[in-house]
Protein backbone atom coordinates (compact mmCIF):
# COMPACT_ATOMS: atom_id res chain seq x y z
CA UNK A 1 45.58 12.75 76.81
CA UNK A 2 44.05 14.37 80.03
CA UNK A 3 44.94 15.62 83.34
CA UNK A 4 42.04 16.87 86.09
CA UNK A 5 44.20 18.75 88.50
CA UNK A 6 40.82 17.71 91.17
CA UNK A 7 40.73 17.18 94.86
CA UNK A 8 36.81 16.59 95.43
CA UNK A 9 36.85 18.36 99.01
CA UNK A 10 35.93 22.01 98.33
CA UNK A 11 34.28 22.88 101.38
CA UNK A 12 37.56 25.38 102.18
CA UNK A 13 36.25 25.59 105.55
CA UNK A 14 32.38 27.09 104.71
CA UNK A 15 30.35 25.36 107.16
CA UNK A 16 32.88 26.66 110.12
CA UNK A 17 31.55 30.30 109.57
CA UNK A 18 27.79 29.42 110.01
CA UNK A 19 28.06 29.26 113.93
CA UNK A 20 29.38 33.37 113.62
CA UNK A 21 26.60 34.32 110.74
CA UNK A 22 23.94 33.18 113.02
CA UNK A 23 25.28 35.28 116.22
CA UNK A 24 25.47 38.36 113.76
CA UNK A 25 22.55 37.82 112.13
CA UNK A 26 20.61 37.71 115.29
CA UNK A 27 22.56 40.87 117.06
CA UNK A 28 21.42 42.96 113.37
CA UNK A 29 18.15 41.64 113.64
CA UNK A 30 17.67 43.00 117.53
CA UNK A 31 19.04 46.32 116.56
CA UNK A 32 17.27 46.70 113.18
CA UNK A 33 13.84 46.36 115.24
CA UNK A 34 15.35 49.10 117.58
CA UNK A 35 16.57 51.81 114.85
CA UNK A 36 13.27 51.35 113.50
CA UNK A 37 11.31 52.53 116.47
CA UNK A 38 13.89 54.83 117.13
CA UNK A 39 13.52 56.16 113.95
CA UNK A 40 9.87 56.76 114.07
CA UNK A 41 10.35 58.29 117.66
CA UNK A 42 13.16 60.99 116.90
CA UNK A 43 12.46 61.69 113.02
CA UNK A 44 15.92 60.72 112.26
CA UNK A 45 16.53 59.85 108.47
CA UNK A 46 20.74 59.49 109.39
CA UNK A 47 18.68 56.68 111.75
CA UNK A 48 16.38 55.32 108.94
CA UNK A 49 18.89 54.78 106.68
CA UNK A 50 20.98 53.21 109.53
CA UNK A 51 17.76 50.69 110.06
CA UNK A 52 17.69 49.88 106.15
CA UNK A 53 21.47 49.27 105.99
CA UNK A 54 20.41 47.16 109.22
CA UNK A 55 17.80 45.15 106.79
CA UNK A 56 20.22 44.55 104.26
CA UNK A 57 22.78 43.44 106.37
CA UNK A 58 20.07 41.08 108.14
CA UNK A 59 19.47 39.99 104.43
CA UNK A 60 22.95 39.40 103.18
CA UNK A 61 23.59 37.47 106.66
CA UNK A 62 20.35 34.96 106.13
CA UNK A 63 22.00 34.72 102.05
CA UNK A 64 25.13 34.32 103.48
CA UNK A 65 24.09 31.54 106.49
CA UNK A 66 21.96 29.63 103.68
CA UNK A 67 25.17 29.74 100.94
CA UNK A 68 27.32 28.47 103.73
CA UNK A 69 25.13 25.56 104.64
CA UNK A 70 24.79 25.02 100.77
CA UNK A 71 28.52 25.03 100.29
CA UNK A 72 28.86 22.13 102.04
CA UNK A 73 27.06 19.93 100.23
CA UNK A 74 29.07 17.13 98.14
CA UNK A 75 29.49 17.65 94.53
CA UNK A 76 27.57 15.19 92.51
CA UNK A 77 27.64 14.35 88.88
CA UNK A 78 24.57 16.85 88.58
CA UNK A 79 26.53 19.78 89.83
CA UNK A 80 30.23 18.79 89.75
CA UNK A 81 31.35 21.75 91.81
CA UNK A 82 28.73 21.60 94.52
CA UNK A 83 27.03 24.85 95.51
CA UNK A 84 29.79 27.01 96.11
CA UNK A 85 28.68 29.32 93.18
CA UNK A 86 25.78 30.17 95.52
CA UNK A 87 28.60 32.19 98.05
CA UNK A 88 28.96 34.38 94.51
CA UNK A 89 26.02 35.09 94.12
CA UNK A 90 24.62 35.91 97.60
CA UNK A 91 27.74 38.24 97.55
CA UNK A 92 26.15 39.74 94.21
CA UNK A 93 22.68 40.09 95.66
CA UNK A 94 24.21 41.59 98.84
CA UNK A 95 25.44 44.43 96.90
CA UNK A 96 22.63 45.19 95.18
CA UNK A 97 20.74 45.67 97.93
CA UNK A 98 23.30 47.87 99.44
CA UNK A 99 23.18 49.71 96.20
CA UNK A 100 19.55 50.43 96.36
CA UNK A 101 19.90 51.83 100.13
CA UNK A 102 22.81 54.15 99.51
CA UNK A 103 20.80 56.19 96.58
CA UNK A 104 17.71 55.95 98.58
CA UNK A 105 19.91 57.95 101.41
CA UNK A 106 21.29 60.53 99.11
CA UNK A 107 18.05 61.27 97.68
CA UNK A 108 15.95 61.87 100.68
CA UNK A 109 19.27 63.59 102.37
CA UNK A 110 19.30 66.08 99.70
CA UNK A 111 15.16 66.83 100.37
CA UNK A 112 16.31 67.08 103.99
CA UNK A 113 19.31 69.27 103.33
CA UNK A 114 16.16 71.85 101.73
CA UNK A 115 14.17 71.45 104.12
CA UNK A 116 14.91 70.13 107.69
CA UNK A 117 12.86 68.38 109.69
CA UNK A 118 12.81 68.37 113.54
CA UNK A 119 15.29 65.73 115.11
CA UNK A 120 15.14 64.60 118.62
CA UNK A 121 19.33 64.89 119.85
CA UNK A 122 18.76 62.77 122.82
CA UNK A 123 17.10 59.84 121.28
CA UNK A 124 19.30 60.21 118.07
CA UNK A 125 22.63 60.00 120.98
CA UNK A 126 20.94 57.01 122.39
CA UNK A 127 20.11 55.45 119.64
CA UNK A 128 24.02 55.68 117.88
CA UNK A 129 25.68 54.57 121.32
CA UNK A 130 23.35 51.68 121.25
CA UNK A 131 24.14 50.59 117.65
CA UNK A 132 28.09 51.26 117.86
CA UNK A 133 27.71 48.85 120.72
CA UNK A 134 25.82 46.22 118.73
CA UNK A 135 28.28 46.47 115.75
CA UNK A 136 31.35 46.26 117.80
CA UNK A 137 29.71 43.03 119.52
CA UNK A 138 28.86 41.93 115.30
CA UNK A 139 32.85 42.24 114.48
CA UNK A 140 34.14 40.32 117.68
CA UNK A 141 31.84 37.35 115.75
CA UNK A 142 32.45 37.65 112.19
CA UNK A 143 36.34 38.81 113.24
CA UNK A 144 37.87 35.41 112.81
CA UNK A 145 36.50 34.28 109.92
CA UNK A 146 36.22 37.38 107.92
CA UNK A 147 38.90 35.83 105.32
CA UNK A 148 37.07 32.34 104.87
CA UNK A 149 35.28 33.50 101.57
CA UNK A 150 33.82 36.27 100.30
CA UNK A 151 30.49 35.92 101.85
CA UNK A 152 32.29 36.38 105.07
CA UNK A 153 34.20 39.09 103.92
CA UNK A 154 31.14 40.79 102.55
CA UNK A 155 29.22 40.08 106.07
CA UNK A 156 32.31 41.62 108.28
CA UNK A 157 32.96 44.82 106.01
CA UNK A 158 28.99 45.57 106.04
CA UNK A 159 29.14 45.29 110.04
CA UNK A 160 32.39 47.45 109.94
CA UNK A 161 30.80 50.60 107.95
CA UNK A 162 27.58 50.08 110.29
CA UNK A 163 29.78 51.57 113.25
CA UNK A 164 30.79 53.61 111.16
CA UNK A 165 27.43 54.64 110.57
CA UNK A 166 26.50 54.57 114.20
CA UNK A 167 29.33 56.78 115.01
CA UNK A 168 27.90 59.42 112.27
CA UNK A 169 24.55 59.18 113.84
CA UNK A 170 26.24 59.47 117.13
CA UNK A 171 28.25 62.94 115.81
CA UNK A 172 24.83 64.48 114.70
CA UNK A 173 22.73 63.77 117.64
CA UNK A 174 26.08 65.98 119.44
CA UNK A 175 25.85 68.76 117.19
CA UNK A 176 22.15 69.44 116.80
CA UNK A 177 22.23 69.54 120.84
CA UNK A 178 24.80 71.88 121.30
CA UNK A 179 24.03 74.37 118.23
CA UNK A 180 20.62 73.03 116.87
CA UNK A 181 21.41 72.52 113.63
CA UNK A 182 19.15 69.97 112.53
CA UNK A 183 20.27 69.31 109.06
CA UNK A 184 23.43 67.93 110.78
CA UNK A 185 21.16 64.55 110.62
CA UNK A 186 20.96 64.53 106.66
CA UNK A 187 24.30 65.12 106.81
CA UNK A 188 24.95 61.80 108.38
CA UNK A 189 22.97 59.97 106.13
CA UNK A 190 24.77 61.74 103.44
CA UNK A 191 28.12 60.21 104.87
CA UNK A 192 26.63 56.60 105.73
CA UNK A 193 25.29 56.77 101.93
CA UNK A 194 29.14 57.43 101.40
CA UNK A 195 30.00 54.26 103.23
CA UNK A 196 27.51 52.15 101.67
CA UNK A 197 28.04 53.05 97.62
CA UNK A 198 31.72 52.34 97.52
CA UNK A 199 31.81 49.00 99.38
CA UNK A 200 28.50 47.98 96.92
CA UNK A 201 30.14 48.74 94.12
CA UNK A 202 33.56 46.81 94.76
CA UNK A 203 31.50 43.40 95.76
CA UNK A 204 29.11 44.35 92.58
CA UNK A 205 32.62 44.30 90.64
CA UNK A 206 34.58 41.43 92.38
CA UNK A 207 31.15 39.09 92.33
CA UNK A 208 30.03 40.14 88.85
CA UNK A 209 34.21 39.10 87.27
CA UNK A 210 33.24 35.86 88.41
CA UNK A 211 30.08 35.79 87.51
CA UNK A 212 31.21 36.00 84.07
CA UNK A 213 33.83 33.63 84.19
CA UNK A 214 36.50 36.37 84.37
CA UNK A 215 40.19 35.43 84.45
CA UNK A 216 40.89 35.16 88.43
CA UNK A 217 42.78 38.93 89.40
CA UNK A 218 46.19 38.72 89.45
CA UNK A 219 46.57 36.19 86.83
CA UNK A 220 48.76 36.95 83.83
CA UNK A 221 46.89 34.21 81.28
CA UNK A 222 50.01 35.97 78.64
CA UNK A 223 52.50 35.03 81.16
CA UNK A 224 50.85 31.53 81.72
CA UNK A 225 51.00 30.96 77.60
CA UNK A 226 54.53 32.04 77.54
CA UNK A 227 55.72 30.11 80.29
CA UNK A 228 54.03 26.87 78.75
CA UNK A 229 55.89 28.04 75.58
CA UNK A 230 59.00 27.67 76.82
CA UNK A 231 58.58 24.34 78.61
CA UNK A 232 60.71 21.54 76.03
CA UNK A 233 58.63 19.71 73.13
CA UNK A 234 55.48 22.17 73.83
CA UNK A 235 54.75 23.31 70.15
CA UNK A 236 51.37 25.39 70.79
CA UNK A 237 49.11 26.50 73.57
CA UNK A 238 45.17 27.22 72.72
CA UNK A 239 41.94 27.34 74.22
CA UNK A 240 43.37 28.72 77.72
CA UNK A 241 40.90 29.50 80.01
CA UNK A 242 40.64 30.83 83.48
CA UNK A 243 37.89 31.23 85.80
CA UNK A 244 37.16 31.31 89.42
CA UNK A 245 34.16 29.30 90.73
CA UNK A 246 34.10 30.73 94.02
CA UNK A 247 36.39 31.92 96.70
CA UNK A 248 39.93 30.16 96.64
CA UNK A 249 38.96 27.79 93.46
CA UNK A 250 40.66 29.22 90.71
CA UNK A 251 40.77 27.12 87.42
CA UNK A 252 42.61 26.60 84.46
CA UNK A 253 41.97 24.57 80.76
CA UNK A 254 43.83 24.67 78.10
CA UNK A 255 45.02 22.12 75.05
CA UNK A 256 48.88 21.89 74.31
CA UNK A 257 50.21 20.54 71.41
CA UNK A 258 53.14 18.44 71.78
CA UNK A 259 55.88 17.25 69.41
CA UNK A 260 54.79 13.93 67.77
CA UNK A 261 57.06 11.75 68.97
CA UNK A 262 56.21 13.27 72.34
CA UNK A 263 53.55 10.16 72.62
CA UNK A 264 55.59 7.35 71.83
CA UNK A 265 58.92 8.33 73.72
CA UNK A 266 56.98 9.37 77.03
CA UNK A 267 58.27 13.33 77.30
CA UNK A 268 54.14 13.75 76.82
CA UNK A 269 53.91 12.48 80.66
CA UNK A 270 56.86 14.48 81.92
CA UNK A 271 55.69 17.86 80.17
CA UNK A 272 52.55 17.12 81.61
CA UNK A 273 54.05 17.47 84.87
CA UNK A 274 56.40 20.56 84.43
CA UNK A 275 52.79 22.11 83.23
CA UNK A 276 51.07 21.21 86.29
CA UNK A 277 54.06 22.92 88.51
CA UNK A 278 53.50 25.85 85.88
CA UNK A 279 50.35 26.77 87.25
CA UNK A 280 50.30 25.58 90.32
CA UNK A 281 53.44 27.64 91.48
CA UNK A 282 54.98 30.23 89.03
CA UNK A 283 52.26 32.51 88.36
CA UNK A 284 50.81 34.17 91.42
CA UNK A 285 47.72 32.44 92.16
CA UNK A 286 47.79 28.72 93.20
CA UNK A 287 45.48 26.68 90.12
CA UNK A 288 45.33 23.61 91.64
CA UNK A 289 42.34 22.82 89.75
CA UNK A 290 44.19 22.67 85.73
CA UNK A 291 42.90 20.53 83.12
CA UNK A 292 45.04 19.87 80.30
CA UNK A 293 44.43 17.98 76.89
CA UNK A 294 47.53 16.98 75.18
CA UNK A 295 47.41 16.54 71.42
CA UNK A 296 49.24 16.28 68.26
CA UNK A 297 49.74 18.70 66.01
CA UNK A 298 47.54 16.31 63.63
CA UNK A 299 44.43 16.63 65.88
CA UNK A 300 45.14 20.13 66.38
CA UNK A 301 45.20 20.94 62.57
CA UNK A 302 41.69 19.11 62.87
CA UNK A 303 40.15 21.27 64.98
CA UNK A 304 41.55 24.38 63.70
CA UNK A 305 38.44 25.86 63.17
CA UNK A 306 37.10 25.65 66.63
CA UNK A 307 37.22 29.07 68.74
CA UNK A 308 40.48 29.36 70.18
CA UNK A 309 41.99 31.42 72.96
């Protein structure tokens, strides 16, 4: 005896953020050009790294715009979920990138720190108020969506330490004009590098649990057993599983045995139901997506040497 816990529409709203990627994505793209040639013009590395956090963002919005459009495309017997695993793994991608960038910026900051280079203040203040502008414009977009999935969330919190950034590169240019100390720049690559390695780490971590099929966070799977434990007639709980496919699609499986009679007096249906409410309410997260296989202790004794959980 089954249950599929399914409601086939698991769009959860992805195509309604495309409309905001694109604006972002083409506001980063403008500015990335900019920092680049502003870069070149005032020696800046706090600027250079500024322009390849600029590229990465560019590339985790085109990821992100292309996983949105995927998302919300029907499942089909091929790929039962649909695409939304692709929103995980842009997210993954994303991060790497970012991770690549920050070391690249604490490297080259530390050569600076040694031996300075000549930075052009007035470009470098141009240049920061310029970008602070553009990522303030980026936020307004991505602002109301930010909590649609975690491609959005990724695409808002890179835009967010990218002012952040500006603002450094916007502090330095102020400081090597009034007491021309140059290496004021690396340090502002230093602290963008700072902004960068954190925030690429966490999405490495939250993408990567789901990756491998992790239980969803915040979800006590003892707590679950326990609670199924104490539900009348429910003799066993095994192979309990919990994943996340993608953002807001938690999922549970798990085989209960049942007293015997269970099937012939119909307390098998009505368990079934006091397990779906389980899951769906008690616990924290919302699994509206449970499968459960109901069996005697008979067929359960049968497949007693399968892996359980």
């Amino acid at each position: 005896m089954h249950d599929h816990e399914h409601h086939h529409d698991h769009n959860h709203g992805a195509g309604s953020s495309r409309p905001r990627l694109a604006v972002a994505l083409g506001i980063t793209l403008l500015f990335f050009t900019i920092e680049v040639v502003g870069a070149l013009l005032t020696g800046s590395l706090a600027v250079l790294v500024d322009a390849a956090h600029m590229l990465t963002d560019s590339a985790g919005l085109i990821i992100a715009l292309v996983a949105s459009h995927l998302a919300t495309r029907p499942a089909s017997s091929r790929r039962t979920w649909g695409w939304h695993r692709v929103e995980v793994i842009a997210a993954f991608v994303q991060a790497g990138f970012l991770s690549i960038v920050g070391l690249y910026a604490v490297y080259e900051a530390i050569h600076r720190l040694i031996a300075p280079p000549e930075v052009a203040p007035g470009g470098l203040a141009l240049i920061g108020v310029a970008g602070l502008l553009a990522n303030l414009a980026s936020l307004l977009v991505l602002a109301g969506g930010r909590n649609e999935n975690l491609n959005m969330r990724a695409a808002f919190l890179e835009v967010a330490n990218d002012a952040l950034g500006s603002i450094a590169v916007l502090v330095a240019a102020v400081v090597i004009q009034l007491t021309g100390w140059t290496r004021a720049d690396a340090v502002a690559a230093l602290l963008v590098a700072a902004l960068i390695v954190p925030r690429a780490i966490h999405l490495l971590k939250a993408s990567g649990e789901i990756l491998l099929e992790s239980t969803p966070e915040g979800l006590d799977l003892d707590a679950v057993r326990e609670h199924m434990l104490r539900q009348p007639h429910v003799v066993e709980v095994h192979d309990l599983h919990a994943s996340t496919v993608a953002t807001g699609l938690p999922t549970l499986t798990c085989h209960v045995v049942l007293d015997d009679s269970c099937f012939t007096d119909g307390h098998a249906v009505e368990t079934l139901a006091k397990l779906q409410e389980c899951v769906r309410t008690h616990h924290g997260v919302s699994i509206e997506h449970a499968t459960f296989q109901m069996e005697s202790a008979a067929v359960a004794e049968k497949h007693s040497g399968h892996l359980h959980a």
